[in-house]
PDB file of N, CA and C in Angstrom:
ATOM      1  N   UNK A   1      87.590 -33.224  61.248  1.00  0.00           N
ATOM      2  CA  UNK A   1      86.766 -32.181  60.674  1.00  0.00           C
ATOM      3  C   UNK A   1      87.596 -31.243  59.794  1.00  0.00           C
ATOM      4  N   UNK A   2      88.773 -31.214  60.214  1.00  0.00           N
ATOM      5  CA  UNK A   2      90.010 -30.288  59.298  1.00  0.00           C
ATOM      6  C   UNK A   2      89.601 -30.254  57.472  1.00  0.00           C
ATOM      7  N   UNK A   3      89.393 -31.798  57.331  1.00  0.00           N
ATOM      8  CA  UNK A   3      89.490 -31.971  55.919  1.00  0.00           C
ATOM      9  C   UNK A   3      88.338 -31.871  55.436  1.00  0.00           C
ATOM     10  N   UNK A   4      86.664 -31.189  55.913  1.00  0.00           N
ATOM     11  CA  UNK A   4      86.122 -31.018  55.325  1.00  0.00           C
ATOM     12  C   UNK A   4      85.751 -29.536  55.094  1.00  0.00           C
ATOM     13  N   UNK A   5      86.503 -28.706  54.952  1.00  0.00           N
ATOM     14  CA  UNK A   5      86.329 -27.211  54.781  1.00  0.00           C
ATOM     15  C   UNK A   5      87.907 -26.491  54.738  1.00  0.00           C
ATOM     16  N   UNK A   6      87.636 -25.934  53.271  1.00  0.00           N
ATOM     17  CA  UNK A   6      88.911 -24.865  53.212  1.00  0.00           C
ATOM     18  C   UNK A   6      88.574 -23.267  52.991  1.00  0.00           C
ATOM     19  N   UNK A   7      89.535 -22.621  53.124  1.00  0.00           N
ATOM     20  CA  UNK A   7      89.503 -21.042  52.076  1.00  0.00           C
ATOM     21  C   UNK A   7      88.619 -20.439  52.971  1.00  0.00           C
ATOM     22  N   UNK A   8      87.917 -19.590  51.921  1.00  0.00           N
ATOM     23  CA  UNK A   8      86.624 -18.455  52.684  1.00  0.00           C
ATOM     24  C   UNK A   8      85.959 -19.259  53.344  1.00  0.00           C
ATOM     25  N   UNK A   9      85.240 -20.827  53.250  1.00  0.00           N
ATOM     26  CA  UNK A   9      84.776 -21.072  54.252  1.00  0.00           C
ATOM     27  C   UNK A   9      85.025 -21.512  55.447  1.00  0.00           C
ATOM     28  N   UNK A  10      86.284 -21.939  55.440  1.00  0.00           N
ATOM     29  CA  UNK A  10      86.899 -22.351  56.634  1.00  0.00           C
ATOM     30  C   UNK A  10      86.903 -21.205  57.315  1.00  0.00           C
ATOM     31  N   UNK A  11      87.238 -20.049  57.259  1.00  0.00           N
ATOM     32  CA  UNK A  11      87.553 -18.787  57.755  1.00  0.00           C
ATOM     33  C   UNK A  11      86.374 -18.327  58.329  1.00  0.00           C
ATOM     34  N   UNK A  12      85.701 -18.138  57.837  1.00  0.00           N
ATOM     35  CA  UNK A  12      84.016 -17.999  58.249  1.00  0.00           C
ATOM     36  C   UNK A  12      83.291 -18.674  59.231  1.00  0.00           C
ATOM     37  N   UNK A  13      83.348 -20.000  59.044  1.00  0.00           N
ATOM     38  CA  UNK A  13      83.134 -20.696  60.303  1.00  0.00           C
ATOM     39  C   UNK A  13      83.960 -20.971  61.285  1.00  0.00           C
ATOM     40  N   UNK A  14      85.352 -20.229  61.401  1.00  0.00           N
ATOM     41  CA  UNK A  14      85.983 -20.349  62.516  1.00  0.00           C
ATOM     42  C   UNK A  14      85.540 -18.790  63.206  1.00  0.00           C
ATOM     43  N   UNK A  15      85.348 -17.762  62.343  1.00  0.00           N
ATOM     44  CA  UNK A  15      85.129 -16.598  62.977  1.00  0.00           C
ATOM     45  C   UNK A  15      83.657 -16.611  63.765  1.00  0.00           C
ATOM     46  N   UNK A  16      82.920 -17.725  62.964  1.00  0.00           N
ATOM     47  CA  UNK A  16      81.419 -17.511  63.621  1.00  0.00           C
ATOM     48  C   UNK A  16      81.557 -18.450  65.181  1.00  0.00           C
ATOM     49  N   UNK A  17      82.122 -19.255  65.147  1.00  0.00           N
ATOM     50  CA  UNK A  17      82.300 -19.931  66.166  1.00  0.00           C
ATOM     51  C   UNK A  17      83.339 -19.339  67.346  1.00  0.00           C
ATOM     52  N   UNK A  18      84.068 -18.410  67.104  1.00  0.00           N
ATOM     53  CA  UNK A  18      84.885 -17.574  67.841  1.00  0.00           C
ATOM     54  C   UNK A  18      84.117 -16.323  68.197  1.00  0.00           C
ATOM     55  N   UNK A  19      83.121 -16.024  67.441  1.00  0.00           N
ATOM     56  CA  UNK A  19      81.896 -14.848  67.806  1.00  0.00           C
ATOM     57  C   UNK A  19      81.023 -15.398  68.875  1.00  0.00           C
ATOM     58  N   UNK A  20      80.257 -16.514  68.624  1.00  0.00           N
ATOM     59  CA  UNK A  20      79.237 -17.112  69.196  1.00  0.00           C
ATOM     60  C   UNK A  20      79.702 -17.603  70.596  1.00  0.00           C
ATOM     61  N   UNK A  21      81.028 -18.023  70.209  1.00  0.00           N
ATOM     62  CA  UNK A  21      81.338 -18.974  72.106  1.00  0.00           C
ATOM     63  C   UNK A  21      82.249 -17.698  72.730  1.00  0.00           C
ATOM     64  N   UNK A  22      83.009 -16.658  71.724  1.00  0.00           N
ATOM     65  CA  UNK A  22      83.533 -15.822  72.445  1.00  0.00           C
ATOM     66  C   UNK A  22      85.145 -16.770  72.715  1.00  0.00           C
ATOM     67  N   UNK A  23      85.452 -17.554  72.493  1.00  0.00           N
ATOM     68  CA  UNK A  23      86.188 -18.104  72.398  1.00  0.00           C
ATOM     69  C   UNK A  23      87.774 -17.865  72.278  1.00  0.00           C
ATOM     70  N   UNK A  24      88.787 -18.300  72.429  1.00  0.00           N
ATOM     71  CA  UNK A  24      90.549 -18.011  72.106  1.00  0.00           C
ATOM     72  C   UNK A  24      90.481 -19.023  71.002  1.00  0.00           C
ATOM     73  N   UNK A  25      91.737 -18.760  70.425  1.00  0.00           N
ATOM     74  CA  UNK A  25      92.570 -19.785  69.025  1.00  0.00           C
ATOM     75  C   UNK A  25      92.554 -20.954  69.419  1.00  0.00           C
ATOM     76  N   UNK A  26      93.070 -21.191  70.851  1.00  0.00           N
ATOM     77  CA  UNK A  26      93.532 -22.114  71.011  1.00  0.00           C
ATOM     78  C   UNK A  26      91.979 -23.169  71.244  1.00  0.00           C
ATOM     79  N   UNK A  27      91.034 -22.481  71.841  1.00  0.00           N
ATOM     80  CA  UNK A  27      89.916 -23.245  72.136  1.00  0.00           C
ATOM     81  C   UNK A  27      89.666 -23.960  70.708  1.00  0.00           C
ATOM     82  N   UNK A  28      89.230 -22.917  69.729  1.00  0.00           N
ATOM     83  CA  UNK A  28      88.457 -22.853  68.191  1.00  0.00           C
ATOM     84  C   UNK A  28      89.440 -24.174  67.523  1.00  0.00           C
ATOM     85  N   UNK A  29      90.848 -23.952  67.443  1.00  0.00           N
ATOM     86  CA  UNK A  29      91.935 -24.888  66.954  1.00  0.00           C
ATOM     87  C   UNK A  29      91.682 -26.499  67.906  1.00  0.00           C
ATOM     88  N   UNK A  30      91.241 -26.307  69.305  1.00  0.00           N
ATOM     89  CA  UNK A  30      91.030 -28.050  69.941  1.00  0.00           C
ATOM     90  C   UNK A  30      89.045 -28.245  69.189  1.00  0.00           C
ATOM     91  N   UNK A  31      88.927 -27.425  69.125  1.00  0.00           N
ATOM     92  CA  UNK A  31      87.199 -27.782  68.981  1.00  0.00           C
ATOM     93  C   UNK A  31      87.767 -28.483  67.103  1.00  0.00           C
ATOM     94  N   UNK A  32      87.775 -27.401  66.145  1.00  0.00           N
ATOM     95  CA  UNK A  32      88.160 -28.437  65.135  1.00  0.00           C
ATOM     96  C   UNK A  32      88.899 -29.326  64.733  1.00  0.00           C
ATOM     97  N   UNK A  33      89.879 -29.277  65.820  1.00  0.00           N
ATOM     98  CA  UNK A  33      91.200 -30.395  65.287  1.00  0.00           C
ATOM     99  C   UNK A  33      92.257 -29.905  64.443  1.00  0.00           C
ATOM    100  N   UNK A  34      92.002 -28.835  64.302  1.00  0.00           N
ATOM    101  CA  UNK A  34      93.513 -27.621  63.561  1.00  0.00           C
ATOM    102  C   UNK A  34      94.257 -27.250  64.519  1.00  0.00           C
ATOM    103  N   UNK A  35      95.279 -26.934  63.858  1.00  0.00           N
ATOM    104  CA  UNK A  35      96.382 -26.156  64.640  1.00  0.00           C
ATOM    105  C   UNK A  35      96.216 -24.593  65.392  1.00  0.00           C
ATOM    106  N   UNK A  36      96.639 -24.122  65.719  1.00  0.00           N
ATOM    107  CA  UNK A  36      96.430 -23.132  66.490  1.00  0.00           C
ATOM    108  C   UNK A  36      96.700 -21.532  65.619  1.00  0.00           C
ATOM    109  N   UNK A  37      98.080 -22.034  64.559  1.00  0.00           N
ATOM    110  CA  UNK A  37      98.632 -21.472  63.872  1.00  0.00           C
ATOM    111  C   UNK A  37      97.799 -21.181  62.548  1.00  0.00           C
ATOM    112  N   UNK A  38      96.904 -22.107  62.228  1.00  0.00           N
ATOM    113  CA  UNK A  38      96.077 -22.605  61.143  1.00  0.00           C
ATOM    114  C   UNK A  38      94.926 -21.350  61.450  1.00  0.00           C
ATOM    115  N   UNK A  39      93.975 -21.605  62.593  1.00  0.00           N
ATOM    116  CA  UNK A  39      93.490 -20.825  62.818  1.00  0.00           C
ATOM    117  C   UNK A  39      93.418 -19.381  62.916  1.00  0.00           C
ATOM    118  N   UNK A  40      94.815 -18.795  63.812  1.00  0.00           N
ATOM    119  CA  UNK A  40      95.553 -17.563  63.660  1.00  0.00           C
ATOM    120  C   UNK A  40      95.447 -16.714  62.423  1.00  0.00           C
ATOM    121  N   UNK A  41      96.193 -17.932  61.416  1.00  0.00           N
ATOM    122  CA  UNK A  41      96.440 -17.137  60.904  1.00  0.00           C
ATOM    123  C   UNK A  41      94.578 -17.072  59.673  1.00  0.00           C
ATOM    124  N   UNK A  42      94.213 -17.770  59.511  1.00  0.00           N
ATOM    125  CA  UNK A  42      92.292 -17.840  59.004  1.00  0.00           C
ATOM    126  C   UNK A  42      92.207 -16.363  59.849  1.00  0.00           C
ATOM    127  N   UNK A  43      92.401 -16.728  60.975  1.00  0.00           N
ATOM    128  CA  UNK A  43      91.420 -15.313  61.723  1.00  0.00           C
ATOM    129  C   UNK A  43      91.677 -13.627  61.348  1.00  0.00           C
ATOM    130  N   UNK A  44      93.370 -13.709  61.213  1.00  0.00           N
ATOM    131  CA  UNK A  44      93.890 -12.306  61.771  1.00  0.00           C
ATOM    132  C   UNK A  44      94.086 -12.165  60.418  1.00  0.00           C
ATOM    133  N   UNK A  45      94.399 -12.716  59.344  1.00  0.00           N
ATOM    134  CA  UNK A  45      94.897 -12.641  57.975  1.00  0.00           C
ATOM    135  C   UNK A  45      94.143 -12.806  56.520  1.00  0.00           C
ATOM    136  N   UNK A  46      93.572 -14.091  56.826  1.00  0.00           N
ATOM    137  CA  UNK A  46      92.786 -14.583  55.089  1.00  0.00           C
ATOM    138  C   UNK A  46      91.409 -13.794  55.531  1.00  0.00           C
ATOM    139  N   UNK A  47      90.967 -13.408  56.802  1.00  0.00           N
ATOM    140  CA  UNK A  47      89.030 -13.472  56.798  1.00  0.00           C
ATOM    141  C   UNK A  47      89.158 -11.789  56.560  1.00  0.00           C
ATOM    142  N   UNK A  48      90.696 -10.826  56.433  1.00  0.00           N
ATOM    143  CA  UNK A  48      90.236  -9.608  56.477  1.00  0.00           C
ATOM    144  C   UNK A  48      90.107  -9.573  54.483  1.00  0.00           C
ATOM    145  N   UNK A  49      90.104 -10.259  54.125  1.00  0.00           N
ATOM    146  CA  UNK A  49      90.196  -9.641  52.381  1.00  0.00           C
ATOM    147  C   UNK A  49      88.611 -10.814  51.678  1.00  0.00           C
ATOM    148  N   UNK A  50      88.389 -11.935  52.740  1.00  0.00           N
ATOM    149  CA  UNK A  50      87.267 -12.778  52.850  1.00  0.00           C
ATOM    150  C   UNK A  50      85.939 -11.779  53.032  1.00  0.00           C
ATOM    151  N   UNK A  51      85.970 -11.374  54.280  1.00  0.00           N
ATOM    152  CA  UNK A  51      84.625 -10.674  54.897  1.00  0.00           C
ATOM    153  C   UNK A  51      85.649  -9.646  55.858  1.00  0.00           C
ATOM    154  N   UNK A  52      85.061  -8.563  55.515  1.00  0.00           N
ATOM    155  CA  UNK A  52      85.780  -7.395  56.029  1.00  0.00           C
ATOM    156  C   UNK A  52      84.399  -7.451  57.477  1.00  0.00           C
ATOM    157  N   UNK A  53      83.611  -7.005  57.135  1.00  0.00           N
ATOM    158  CA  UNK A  53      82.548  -6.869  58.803  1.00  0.00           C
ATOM    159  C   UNK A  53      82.647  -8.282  59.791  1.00  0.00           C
ATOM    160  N   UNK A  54      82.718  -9.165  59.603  1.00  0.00           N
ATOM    161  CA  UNK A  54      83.260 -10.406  60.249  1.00  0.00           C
ATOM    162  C   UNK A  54      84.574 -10.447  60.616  1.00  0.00           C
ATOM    163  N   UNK A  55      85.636  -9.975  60.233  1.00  0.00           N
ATOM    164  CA  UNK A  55      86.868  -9.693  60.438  1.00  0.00           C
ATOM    165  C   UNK A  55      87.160  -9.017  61.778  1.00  0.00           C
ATOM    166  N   UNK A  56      85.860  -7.526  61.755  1.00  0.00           N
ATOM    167  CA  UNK A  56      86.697  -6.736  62.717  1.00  0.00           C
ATOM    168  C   UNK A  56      85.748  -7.283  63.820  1.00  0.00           C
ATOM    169  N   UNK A  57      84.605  -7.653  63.560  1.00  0.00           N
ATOM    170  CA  UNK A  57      83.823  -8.181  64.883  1.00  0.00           C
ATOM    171  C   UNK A  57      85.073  -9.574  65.672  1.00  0.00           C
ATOM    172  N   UNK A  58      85.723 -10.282  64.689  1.00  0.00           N
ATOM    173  CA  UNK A  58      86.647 -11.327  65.311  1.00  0.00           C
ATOM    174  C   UNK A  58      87.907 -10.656  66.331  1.00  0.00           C
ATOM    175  N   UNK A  59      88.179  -9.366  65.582  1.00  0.00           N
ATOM    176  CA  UNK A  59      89.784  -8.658  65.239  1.00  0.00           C
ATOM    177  C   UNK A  59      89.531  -8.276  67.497  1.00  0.00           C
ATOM    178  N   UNK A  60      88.129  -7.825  67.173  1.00  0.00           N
ATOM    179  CA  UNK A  60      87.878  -7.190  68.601  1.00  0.00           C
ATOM    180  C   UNK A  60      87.767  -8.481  69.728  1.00  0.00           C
ATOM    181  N   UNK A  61      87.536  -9.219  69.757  1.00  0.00           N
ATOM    182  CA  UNK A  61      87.280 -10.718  70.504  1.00  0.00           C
ATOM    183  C   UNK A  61      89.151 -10.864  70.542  1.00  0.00           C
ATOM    184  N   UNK A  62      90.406 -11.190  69.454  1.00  0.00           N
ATOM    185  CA  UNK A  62      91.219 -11.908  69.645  1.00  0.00           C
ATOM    186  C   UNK A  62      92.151 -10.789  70.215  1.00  0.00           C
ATOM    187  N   UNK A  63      91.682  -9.553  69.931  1.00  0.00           N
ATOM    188  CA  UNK A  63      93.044  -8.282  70.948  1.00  0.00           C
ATOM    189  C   UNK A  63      91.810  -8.325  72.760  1.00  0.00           C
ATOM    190  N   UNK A  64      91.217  -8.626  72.502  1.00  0.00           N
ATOM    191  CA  UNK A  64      90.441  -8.531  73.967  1.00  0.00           C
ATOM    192  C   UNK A  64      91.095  -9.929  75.067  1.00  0.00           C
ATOM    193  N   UNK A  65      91.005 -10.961  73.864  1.00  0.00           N
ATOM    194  CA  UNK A  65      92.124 -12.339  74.442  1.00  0.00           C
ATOM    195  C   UNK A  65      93.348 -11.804  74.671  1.00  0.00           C
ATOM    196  N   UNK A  66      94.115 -11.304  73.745  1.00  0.00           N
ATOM    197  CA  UNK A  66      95.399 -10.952  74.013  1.00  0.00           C
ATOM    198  C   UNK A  66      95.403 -10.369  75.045  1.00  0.00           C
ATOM    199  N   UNK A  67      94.951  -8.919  75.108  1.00  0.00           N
ATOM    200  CA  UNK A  67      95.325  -8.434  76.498  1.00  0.00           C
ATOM    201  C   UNK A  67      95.233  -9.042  77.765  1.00  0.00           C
ATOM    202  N   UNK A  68      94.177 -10.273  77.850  1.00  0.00           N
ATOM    203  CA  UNK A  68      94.266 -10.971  78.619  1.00  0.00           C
ATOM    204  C   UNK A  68      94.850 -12.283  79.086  1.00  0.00           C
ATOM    205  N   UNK A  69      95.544 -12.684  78.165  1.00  0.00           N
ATOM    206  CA  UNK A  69      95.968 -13.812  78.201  1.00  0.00           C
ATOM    207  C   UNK A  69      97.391 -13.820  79.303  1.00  0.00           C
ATOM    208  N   UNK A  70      98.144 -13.207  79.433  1.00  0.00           N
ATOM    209  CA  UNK A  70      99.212 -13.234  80.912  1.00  0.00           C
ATOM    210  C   UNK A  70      97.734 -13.100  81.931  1.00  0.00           C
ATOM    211  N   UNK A  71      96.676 -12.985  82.221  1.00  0.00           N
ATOM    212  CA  UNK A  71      95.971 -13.112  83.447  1.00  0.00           C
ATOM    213  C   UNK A  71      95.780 -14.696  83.289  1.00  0.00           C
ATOM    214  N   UNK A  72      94.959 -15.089  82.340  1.00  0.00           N
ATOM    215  CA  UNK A  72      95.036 -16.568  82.226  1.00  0.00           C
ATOM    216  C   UNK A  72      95.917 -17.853  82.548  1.00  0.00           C
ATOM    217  N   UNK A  73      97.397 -16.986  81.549  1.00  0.00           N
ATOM    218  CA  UNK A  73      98.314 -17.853  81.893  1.00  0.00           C
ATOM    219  C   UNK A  73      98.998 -17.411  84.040  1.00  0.00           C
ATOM    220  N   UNK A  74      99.106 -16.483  84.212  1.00  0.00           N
ATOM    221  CA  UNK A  74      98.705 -16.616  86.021  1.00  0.00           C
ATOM    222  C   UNK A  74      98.405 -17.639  86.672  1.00  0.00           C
ATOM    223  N   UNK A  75      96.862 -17.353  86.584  1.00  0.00           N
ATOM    224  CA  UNK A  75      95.551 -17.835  86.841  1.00  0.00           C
ATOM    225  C   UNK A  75      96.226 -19.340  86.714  1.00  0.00           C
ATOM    226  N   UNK A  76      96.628 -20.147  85.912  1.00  0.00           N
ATOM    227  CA  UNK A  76      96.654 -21.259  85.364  1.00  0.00           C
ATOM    228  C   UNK A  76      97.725 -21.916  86.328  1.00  0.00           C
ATOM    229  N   UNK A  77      99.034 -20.739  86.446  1.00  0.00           N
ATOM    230  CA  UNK A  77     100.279 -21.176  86.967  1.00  0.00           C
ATOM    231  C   UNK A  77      99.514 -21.824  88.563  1.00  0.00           C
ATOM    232  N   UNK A  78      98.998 -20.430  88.944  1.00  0.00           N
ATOM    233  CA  UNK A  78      97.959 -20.394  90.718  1.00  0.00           C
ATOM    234  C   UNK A  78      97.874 -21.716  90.644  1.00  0.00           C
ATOM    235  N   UNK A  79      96.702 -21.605  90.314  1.00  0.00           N
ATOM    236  CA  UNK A  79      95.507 -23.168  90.189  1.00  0.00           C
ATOM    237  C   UNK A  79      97.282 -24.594  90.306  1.00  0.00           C
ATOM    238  N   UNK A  80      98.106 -24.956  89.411  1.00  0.00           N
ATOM    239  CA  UNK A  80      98.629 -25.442  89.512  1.00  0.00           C
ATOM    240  C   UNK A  80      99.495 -25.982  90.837  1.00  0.00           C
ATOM    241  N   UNK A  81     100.291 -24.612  91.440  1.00  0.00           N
ATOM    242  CA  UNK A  81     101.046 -24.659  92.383  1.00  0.00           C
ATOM    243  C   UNK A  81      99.737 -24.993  93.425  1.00  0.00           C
ATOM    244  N   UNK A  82      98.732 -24.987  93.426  1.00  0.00           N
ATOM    245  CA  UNK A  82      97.819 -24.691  94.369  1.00  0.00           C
ATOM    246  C   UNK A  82      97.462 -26.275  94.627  1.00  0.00           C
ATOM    247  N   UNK A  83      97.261 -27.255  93.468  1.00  0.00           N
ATOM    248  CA  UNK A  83      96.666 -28.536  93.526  1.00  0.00           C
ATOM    249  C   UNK A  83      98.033 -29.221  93.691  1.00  0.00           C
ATOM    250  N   UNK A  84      99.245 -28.231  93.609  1.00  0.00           N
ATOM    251  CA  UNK A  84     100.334 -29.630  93.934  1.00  0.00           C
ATOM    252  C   UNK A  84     100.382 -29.499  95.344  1.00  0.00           C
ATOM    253  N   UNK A  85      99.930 -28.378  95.835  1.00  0.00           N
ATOM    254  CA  UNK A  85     100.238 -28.139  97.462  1.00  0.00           C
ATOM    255  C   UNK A  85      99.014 -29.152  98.308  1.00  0.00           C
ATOM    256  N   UNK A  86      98.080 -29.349  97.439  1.00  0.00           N
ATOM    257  CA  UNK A  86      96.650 -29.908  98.097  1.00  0.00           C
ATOM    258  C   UNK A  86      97.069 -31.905  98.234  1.00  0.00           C
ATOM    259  N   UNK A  87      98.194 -32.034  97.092  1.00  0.00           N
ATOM    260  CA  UNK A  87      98.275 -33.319  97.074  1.00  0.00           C
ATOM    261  C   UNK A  87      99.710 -33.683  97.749  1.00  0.00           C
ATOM    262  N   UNK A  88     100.421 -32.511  98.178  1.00  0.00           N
ATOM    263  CA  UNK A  88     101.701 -33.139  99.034  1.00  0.00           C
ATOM    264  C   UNK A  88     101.511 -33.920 100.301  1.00  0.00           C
ATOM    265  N   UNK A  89     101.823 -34.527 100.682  1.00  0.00           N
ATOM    266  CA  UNK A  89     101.412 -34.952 102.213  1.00  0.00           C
ATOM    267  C   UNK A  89     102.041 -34.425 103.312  1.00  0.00           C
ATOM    268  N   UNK A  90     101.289 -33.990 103.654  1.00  0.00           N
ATOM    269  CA  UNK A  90     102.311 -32.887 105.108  1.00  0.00           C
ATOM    270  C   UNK A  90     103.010 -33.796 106.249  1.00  0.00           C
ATOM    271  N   UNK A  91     104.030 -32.985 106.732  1.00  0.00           N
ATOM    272  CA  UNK A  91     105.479 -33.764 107.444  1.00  0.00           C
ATOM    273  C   UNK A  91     105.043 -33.072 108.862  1.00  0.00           C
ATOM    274  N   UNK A  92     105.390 -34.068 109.787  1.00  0.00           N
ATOM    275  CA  UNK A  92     105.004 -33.648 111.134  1.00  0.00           C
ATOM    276  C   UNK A  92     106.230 -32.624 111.300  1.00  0.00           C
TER     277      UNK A  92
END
């Protein structure tokens, strides 16, 4: 899907799809098949001189991720250590 949309519109439909699902970079970047970096930088950079009111509605969604993202990455570590403990086999 990468190669069928560039520029203002690429930017646009990554912000609408990061509005609508509420979404992180990293989600928006596996849903189209772009990079993460690609996206980033569409979001935080080209869409503020693109569409300024779409910009800050995005700007507020990706600092709301940020602040949260060490809970996620946590959360993620947990869950991990948690399913290796579920699959060890316990020692008499």
């Amino acid at each position: 899907m990468n190669n069928l949309f560039y520029g203002k519109e690429r930017c646009e439909v990554l912000a609408q799809y990061v509005i609508d699902n509420n979404s992180t970079v990293r989600s928006a970047a596996a849903y189209f098949g772009i990079s993460k970096s690609t996206v980033h930088k569409d979001l935080a950079y080209k869409l503020k001189s693109y569409n300024l009111a779409l910009y800050k509605l995005v700007k507020e969604i990706l600092d709301i991720n940020k602040s949260e993202r060490h809970i996620r990455g946590g959360e993620a570590t947990r869950q991990k250590y948690l399913k290796r403990r579920r699959n060890t086999p316990k020692t008499a």
